[in-house]
N, C-alpha and C. Protein backbone atom coordinates (compact mmCIF):
# COMPACT_ATOMS: atom_id res chain seq x y z
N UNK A 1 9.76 -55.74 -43.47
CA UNK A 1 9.21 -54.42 -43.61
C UNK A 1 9.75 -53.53 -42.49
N UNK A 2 10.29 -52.38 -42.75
CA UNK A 2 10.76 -51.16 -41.71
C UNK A 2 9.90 -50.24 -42.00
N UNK A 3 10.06 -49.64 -40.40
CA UNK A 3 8.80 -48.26 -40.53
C UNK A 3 9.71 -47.44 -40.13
N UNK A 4 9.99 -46.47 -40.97
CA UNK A 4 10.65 -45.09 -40.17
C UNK A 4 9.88 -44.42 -38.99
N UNK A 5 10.69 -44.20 -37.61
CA UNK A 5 9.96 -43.24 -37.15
C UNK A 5 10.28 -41.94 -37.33
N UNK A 6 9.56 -41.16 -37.52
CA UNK A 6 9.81 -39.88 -37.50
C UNK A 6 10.95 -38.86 -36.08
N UNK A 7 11.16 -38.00 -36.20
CA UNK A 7 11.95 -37.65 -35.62
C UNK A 7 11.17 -36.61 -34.82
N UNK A 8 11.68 -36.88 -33.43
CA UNK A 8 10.36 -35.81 -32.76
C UNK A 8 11.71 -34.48 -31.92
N UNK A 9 10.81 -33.33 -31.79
CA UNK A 9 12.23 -32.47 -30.99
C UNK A 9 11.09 -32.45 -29.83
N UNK A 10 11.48 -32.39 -28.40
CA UNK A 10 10.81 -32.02 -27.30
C UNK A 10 10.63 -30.67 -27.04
N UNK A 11 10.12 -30.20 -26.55
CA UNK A 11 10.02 -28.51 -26.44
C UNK A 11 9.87 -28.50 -24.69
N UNK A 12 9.59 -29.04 -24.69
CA UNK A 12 8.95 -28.93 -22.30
C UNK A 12 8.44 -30.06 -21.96
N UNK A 13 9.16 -29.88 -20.78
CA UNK A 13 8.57 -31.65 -20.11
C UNK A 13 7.89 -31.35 -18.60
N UNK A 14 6.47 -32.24 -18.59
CA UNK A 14 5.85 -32.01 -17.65
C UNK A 14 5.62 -32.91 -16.45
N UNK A 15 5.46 -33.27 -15.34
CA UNK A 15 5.42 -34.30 -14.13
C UNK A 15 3.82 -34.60 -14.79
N UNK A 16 3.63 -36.02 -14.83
CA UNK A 16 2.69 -36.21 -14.81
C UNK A 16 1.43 -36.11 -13.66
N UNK A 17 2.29 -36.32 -12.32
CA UNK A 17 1.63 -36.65 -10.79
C UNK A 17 1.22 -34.83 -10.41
N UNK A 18 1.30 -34.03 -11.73
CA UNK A 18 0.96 -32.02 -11.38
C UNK A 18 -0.37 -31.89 -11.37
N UNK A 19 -1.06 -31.93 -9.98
CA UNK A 19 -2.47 -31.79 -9.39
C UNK A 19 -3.37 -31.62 -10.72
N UNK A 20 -2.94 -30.33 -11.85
CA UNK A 20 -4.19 -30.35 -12.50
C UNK A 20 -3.61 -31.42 -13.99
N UNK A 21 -2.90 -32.42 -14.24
CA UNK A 21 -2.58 -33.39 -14.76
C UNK A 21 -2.11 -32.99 -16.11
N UNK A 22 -2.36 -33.39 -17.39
CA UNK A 22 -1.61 -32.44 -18.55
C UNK A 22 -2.06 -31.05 -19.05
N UNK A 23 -3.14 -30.70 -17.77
CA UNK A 23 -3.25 -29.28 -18.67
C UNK A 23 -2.53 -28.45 -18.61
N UNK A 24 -1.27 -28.19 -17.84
CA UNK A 24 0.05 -27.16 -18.12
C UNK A 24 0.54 -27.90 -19.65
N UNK A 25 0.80 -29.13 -20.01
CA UNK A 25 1.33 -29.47 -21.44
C UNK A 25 0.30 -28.75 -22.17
N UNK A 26 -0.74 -29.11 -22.27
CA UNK A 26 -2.11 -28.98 -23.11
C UNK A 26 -1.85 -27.60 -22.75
N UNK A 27 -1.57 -26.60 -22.82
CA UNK A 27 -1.70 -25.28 -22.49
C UNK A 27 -0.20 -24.82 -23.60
N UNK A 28 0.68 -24.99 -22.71
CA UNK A 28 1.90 -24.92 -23.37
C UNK A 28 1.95 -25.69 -24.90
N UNK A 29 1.41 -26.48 -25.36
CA UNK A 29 1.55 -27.07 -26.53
C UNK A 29 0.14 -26.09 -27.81
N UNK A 30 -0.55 -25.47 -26.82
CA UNK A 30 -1.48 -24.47 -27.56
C UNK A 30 -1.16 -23.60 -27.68
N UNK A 31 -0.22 -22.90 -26.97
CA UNK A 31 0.41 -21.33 -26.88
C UNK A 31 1.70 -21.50 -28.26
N UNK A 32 2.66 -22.90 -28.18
CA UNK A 32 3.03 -23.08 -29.19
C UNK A 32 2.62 -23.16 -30.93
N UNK A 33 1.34 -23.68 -30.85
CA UNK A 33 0.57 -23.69 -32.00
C UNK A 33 0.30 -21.98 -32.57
N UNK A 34 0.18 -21.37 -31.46
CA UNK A 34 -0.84 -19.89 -31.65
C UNK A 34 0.70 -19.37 -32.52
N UNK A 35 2.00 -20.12 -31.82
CA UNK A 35 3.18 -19.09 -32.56
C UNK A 35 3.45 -20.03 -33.73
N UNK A 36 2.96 -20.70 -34.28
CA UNK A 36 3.17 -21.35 -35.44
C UNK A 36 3.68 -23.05 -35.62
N UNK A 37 4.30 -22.95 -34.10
CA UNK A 37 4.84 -24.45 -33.72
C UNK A 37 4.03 -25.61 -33.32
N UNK A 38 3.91 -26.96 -34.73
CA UNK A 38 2.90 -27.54 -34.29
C UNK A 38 3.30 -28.63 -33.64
N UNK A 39 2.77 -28.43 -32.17
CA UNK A 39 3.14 -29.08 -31.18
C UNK A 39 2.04 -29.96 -30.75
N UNK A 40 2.53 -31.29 -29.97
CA UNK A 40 1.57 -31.60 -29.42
C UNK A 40 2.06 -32.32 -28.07
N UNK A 41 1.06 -33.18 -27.35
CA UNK A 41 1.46 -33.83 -25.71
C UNK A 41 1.27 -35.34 -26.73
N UNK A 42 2.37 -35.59 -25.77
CA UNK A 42 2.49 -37.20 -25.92
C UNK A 42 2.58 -37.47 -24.36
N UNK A 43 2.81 -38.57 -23.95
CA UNK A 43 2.78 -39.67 -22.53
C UNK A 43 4.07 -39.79 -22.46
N UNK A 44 5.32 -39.86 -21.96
CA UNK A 44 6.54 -40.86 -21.62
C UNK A 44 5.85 -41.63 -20.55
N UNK A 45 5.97 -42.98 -20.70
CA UNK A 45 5.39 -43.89 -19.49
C UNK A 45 7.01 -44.44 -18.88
N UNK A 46 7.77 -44.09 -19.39
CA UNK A 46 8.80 -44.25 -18.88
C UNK A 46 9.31 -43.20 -17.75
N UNK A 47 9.41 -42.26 -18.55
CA UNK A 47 9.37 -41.24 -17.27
C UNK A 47 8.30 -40.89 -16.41
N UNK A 48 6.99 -41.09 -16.47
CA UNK A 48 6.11 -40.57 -16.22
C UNK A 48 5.74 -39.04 -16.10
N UNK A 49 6.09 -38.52 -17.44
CA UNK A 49 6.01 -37.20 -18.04
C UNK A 49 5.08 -36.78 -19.26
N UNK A 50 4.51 -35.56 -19.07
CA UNK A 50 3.78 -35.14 -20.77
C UNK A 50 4.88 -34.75 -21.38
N UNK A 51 5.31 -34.90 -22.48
CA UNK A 51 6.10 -34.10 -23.08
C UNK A 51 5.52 -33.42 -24.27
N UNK A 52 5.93 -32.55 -24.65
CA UNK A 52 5.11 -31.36 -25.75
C UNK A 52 6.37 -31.92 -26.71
N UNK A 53 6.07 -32.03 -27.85
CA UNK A 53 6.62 -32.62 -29.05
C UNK A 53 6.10 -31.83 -30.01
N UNK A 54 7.12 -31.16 -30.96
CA UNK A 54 7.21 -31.35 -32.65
C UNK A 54 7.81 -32.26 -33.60
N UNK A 55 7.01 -32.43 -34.54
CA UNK A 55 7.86 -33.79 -35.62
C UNK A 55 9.00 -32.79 -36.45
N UNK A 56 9.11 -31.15 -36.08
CA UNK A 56 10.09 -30.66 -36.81
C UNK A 56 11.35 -30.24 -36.01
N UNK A 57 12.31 -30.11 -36.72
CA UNK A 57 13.31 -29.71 -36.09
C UNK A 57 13.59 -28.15 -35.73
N UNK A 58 13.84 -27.89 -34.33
CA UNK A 58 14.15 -26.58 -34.17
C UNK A 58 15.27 -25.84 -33.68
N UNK A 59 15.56 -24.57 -34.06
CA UNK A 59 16.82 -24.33 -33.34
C UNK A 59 16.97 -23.82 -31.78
N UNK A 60 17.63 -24.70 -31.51
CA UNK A 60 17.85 -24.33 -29.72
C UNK A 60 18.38 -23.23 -29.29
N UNK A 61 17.64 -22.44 -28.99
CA UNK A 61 18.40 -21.28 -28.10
C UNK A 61 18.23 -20.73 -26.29
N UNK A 62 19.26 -20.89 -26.49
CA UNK A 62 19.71 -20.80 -24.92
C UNK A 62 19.21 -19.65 -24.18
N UNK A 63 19.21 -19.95 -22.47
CA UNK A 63 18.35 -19.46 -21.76
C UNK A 63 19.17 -18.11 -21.76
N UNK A 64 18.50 -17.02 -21.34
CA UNK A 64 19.68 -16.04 -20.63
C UNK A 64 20.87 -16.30 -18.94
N UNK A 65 20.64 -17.20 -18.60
CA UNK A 65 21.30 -17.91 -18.00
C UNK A 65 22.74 -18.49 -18.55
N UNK A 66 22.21 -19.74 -19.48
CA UNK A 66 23.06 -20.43 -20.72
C UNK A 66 24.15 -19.47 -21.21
N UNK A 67 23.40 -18.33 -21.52
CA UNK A 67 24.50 -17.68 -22.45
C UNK A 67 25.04 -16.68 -21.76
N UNK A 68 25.26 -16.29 -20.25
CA UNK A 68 26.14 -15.65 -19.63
C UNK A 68 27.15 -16.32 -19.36
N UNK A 69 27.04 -17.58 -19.34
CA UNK A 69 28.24 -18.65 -19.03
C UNK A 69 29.62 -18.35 -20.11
C-alpha cells in the first residue's frame, strides 16, 4: 500500500526558540487565510522551525530586492 503525500509550498519560516513561540507563524498563517491563502503552521523538528504551509501551489514572486538584480 502507498500513500501519496501531498505537496506542501512553504510561505515563511519561523525560529522556534522566538520568545513569544509560534505566535508570529500563527499570526502570519491568519493574515494569509484573511487573503484567501489556506495556510497553516506545521513543526520542522528538524530544523527546529514553524513553518506556514499551503497544500497549494503558488506563484513565487520576487522581493523588490530579487528583481533589481
Amino acid at each position: 500500500m502507498t500513500t501519496a503525500t501531498p505537496s506542501r509550498t512553504v510561505l515563511e519560516r519561523f525560529p522556534a526558540g522566538h520568545p513569544r513561540g509560534s505566535w508570529p507563524a500563527d499570526e502570519y498563517a491568519t493574515a494569509q487565510r484573511v487573503q484567501g491563502t489556506n495556510a497553516h503552521v506545521v513543526m520542522d523538528l528538524t530544523t527546529d522551525q514553524f513553518l506556514v504551509v499551503t497544500d497549494t501551489t503558488t506563484r513565487y514572486l520576487p522581493t523588490e530586492q530579487e528583481s533589481t538584480r
